[in-house]
ModelCIF file with pLDDT and N, C-alpha, C, O atoms, coordinates in Angstrom:
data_MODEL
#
_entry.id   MODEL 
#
_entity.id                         1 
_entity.type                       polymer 
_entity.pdbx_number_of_molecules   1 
#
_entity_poly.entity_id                      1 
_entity_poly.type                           'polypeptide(L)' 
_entity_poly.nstd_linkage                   no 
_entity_poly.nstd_monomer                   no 
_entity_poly.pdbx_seq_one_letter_code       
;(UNK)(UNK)(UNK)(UNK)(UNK)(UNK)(UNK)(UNK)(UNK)(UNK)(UNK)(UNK)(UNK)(UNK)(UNK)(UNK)
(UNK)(UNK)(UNK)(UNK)(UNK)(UNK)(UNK)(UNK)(UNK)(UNK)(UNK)(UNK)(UNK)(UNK)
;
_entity_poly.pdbx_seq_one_letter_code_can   XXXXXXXXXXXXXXXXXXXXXXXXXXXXXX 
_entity_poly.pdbx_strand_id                 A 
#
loop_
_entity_poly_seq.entity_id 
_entity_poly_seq.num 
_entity_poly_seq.mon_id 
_entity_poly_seq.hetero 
1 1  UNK n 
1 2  UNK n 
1 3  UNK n 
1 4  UNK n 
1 5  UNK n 
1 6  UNK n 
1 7  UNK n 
1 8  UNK n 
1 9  UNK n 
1 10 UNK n 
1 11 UNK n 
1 12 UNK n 
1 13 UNK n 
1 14 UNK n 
1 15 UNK n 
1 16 UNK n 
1 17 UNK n 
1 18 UNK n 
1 19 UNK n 
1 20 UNK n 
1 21 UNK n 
1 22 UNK n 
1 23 UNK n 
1 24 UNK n 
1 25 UNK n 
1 26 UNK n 
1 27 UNK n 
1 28 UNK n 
1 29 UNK n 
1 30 UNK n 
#
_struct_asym.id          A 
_struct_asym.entity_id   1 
#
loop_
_ma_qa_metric.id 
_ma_qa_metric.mode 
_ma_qa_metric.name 
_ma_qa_metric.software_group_id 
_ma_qa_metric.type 
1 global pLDDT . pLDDT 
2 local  pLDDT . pLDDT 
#
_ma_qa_metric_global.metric_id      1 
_ma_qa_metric_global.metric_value   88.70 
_ma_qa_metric_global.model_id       1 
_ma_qa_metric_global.ordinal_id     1 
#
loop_
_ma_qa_metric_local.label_asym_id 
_ma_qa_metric_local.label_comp_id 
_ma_qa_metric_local.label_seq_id 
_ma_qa_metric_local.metric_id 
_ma_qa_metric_local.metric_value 
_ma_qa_metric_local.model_id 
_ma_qa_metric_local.ordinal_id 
A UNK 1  2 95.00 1 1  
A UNK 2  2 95.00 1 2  
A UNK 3  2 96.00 1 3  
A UNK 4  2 95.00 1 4  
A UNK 5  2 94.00 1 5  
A UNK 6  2 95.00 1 6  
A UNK 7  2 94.00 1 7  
A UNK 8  2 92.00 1 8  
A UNK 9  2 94.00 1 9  
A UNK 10 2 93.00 1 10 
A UNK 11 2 90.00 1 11 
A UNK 12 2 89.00 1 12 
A UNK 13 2 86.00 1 13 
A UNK 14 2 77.00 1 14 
A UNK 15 2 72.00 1 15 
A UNK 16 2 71.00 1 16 
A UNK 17 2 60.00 1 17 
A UNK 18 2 65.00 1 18 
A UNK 19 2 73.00 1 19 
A UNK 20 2 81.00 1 20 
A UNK 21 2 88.00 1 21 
A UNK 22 2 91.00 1 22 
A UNK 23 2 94.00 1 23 
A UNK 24 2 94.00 1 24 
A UNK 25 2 97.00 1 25 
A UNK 26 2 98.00 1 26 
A UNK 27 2 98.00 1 27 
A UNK 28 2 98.00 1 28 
A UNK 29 2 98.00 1 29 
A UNK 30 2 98.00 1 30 
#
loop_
_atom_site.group_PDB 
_atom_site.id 
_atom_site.type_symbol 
_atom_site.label_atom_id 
_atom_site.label_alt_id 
_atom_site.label_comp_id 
_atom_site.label_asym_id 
_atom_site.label_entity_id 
_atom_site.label_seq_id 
_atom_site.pdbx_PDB_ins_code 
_atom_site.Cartn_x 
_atom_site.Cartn_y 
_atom_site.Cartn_z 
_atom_site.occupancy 
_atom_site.B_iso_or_equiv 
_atom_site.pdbx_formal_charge 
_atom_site.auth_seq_id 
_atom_site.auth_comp_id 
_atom_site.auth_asym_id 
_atom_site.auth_atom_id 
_atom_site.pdbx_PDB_model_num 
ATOM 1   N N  . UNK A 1 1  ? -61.668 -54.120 7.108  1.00 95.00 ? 1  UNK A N  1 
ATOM 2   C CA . UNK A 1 1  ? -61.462 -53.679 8.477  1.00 95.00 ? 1  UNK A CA 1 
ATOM 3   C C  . UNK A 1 1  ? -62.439 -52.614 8.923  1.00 95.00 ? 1  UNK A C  1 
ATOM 4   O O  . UNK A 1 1  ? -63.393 -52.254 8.233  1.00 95.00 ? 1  UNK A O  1 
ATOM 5   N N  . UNK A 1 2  ? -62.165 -52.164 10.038 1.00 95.00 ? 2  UNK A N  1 
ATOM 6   C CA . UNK A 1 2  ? -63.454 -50.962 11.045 1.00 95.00 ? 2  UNK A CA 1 
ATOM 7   C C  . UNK A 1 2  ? -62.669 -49.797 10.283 1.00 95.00 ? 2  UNK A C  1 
ATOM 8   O O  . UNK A 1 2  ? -61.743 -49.847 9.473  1.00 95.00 ? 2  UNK A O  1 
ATOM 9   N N  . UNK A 1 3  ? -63.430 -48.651 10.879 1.00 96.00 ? 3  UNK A N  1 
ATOM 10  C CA . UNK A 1 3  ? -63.186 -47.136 10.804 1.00 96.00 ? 3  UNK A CA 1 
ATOM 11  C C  . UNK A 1 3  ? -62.462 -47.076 12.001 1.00 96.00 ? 3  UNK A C  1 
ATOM 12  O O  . UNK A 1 3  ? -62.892 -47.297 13.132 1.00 96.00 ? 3  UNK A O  1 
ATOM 13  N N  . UNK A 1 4  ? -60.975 -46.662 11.559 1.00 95.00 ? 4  UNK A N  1 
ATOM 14  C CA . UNK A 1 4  ? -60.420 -46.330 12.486 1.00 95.00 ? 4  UNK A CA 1 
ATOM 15  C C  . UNK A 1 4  ? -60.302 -45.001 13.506 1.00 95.00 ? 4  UNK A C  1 
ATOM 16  O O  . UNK A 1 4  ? -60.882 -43.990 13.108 1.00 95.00 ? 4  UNK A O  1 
ATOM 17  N N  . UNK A 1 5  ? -59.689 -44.933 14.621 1.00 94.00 ? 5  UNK A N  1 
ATOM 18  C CA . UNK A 1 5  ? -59.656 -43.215 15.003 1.00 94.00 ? 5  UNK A CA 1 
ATOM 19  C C  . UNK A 1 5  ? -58.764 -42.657 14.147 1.00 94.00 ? 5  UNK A C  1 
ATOM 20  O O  . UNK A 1 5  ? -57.843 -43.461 14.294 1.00 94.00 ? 5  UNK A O  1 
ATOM 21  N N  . UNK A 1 6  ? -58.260 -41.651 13.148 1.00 95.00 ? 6  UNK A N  1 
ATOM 22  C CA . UNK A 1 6  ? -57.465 -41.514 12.574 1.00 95.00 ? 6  UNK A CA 1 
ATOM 23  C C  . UNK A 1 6  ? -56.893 -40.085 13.662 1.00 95.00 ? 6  UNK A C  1 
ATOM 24  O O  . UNK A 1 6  ? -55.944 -39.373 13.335 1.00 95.00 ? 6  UNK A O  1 
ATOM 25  N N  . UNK A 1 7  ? -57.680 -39.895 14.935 1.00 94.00 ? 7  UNK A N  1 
ATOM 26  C CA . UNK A 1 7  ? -56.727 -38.505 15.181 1.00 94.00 ? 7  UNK A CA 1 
ATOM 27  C C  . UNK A 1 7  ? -55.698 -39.288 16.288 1.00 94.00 ? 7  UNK A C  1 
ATOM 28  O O  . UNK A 1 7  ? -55.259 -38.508 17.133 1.00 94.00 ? 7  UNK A O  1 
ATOM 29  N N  . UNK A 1 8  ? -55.401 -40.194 16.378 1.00 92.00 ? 8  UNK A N  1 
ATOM 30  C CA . UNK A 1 8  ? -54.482 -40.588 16.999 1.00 92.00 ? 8  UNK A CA 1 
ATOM 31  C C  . UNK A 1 8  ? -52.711 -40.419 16.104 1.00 92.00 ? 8  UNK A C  1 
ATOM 32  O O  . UNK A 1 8  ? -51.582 -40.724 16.487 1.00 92.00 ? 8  UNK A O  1 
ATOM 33  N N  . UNK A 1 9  ? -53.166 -39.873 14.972 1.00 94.00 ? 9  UNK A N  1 
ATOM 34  C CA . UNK A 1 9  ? -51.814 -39.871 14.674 1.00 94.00 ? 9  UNK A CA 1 
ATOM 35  C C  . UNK A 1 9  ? -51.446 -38.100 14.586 1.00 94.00 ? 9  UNK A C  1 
ATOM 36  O O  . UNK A 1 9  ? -51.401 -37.278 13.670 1.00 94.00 ? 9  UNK A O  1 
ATOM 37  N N  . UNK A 1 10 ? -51.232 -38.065 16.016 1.00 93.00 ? 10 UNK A N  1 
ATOM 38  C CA . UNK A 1 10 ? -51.297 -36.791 16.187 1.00 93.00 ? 10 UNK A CA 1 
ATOM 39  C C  . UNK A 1 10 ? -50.071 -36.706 17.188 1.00 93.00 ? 10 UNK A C  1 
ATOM 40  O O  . UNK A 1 10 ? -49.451 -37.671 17.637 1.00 93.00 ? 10 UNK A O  1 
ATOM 41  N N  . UNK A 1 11 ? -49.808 -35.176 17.486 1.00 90.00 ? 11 UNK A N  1 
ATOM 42  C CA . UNK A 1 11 ? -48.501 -34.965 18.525 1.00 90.00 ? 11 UNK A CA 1 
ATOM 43  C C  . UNK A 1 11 ? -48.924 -35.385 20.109 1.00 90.00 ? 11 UNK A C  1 
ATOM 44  O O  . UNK A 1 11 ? -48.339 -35.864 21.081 1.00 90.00 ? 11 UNK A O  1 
ATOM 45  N N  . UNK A 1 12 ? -50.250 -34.931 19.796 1.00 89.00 ? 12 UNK A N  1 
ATOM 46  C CA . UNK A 1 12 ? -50.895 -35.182 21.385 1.00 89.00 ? 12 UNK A CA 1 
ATOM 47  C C  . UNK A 1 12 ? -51.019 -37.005 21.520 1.00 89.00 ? 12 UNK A C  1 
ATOM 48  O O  . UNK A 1 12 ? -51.153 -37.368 22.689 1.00 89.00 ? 12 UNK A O  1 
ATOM 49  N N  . UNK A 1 13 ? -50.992 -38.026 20.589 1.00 86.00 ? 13 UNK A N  1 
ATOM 50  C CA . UNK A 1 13 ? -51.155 -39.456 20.537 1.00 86.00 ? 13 UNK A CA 1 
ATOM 51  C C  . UNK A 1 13 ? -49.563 -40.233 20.379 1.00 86.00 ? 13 UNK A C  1 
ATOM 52  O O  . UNK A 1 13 ? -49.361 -41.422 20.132 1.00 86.00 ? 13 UNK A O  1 
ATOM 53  N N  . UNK A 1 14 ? -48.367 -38.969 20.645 1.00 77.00 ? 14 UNK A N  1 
ATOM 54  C CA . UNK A 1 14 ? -47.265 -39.974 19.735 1.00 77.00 ? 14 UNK A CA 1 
ATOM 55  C C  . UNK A 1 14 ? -46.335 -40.614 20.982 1.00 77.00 ? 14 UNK A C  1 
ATOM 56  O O  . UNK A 1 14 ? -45.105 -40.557 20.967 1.00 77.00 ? 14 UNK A O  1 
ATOM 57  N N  . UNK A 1 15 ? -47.049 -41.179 21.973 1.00 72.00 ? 15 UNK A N  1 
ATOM 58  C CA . UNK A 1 15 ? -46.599 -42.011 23.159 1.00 72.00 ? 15 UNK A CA 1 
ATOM 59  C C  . UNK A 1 15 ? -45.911 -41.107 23.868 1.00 72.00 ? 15 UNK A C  1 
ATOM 60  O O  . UNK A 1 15 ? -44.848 -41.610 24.230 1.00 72.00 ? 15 UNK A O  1 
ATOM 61  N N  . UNK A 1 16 ? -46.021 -40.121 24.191 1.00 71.00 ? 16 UNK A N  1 
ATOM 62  C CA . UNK A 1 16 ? -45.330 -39.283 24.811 1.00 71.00 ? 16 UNK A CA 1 
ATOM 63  C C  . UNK A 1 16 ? -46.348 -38.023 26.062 1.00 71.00 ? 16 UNK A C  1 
ATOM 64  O O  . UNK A 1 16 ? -47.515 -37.678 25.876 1.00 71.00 ? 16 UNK A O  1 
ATOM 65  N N  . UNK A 1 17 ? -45.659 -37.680 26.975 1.00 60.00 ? 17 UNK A N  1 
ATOM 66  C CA . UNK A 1 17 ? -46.338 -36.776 27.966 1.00 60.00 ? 17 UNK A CA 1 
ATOM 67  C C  . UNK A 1 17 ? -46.296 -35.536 26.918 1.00 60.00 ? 17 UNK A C  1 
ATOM 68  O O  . UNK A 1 17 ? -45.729 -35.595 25.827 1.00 60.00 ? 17 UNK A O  1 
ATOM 69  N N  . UNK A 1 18 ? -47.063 -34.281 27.479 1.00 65.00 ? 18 UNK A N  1 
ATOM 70  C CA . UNK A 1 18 ? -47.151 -33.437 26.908 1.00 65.00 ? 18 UNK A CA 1 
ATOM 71  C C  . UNK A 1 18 ? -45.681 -32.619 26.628 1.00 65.00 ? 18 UNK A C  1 
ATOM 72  O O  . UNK A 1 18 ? -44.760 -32.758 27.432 1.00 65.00 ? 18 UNK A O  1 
ATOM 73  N N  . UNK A 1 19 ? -45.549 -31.841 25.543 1.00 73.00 ? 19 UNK A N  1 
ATOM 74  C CA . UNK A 1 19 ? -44.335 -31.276 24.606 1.00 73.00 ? 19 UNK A CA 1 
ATOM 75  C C  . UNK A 1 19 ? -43.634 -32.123 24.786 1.00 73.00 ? 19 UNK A C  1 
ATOM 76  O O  . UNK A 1 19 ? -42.662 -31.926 25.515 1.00 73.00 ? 19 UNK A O  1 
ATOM 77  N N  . UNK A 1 20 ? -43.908 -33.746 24.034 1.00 81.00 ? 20 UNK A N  1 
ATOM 78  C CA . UNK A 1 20 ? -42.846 -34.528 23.868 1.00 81.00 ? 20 UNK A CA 1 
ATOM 79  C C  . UNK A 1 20 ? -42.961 -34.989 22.452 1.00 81.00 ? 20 UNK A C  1 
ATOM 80  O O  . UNK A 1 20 ? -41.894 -35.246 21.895 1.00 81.00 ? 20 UNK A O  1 
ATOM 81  N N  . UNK A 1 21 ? -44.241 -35.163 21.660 1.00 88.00 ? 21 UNK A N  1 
ATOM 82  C CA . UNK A 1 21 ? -43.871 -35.298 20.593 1.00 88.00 ? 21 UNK A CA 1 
ATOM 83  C C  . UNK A 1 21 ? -44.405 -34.368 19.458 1.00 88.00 ? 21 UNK A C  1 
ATOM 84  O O  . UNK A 1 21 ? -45.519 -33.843 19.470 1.00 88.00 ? 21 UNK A O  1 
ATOM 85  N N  . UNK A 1 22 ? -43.548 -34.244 18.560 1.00 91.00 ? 22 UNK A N  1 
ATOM 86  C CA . UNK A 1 22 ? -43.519 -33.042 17.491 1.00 91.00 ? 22 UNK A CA 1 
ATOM 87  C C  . UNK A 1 22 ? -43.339 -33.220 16.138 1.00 91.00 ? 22 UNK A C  1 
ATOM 88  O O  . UNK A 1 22 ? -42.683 -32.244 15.773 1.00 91.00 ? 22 UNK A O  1 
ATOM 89  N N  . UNK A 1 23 ? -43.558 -33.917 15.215 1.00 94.00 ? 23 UNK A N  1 
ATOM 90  C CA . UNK A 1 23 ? -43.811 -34.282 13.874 1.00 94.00 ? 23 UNK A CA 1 
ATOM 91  C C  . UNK A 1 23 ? -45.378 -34.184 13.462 1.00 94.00 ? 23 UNK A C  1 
ATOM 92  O O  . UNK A 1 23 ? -46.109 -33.298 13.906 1.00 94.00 ? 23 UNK A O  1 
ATOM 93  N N  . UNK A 1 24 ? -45.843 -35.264 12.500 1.00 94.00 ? 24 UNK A N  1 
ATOM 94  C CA . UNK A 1 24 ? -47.318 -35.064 12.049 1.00 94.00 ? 24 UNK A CA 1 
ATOM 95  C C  . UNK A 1 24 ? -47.409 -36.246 11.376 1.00 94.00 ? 24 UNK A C  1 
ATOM 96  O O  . UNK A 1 24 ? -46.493 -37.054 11.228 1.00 94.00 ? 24 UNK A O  1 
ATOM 97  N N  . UNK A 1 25 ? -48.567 -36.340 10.956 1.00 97.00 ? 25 UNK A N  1 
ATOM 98  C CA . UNK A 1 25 ? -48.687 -37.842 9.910  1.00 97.00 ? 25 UNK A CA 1 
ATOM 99  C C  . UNK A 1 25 ? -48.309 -37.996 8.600  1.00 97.00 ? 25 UNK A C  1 
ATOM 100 O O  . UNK A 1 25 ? -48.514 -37.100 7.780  1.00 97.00 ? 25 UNK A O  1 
ATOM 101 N N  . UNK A 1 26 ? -47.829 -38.936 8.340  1.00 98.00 ? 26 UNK A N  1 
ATOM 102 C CA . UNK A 1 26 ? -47.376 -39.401 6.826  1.00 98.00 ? 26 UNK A CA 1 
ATOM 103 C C  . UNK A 1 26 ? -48.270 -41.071 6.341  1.00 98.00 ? 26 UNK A C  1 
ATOM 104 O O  . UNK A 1 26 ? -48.587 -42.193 6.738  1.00 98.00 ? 26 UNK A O  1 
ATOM 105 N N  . UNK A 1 27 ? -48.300 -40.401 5.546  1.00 98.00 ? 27 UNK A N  1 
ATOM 106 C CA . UNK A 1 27 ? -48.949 -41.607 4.399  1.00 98.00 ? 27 UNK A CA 1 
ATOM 107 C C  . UNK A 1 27 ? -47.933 -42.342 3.470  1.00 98.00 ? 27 UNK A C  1 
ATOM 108 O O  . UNK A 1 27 ? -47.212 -41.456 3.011  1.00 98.00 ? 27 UNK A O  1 
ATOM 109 N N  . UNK A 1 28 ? -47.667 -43.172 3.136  1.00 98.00 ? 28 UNK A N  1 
ATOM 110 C CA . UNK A 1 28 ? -46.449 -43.671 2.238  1.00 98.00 ? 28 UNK A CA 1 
ATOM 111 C C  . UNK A 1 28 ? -46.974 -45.413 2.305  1.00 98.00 ? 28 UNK A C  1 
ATOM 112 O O  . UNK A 1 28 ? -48.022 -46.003 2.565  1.00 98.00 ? 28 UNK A O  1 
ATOM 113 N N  . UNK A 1 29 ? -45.794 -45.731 1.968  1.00 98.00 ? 29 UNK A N  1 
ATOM 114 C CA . UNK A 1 29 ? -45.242 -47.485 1.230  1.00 98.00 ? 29 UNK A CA 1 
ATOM 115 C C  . UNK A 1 29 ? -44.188 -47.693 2.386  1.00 98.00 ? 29 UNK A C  1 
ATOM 116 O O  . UNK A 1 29 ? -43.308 -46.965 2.845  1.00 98.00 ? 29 UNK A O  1 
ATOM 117 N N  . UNK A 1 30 ? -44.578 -48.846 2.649  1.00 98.00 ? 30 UNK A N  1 
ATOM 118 C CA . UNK A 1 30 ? -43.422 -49.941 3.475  1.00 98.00 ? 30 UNK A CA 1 
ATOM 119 C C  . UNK A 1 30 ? -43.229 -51.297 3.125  1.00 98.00 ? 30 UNK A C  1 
ATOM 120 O O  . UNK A 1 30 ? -42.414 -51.984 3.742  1.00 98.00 ? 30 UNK A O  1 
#
């Protein structure tokens, strides 16, 4: 696959208007 944007997994990227989303990224198994 490409190089992805990886700063989209950010508070400012988490589908939300501003001070709506508030966690951070995780890496794991699904």
């Amino acid at each position: 696959g490409p190089v992805y944007d990886a700063s989209i997994l950010s508070d400012e990227c988490g589908g939300h208007q501003a001070h709506g989303s508030f966690t951070g990224a995780f890496v794991g198994m699904a």
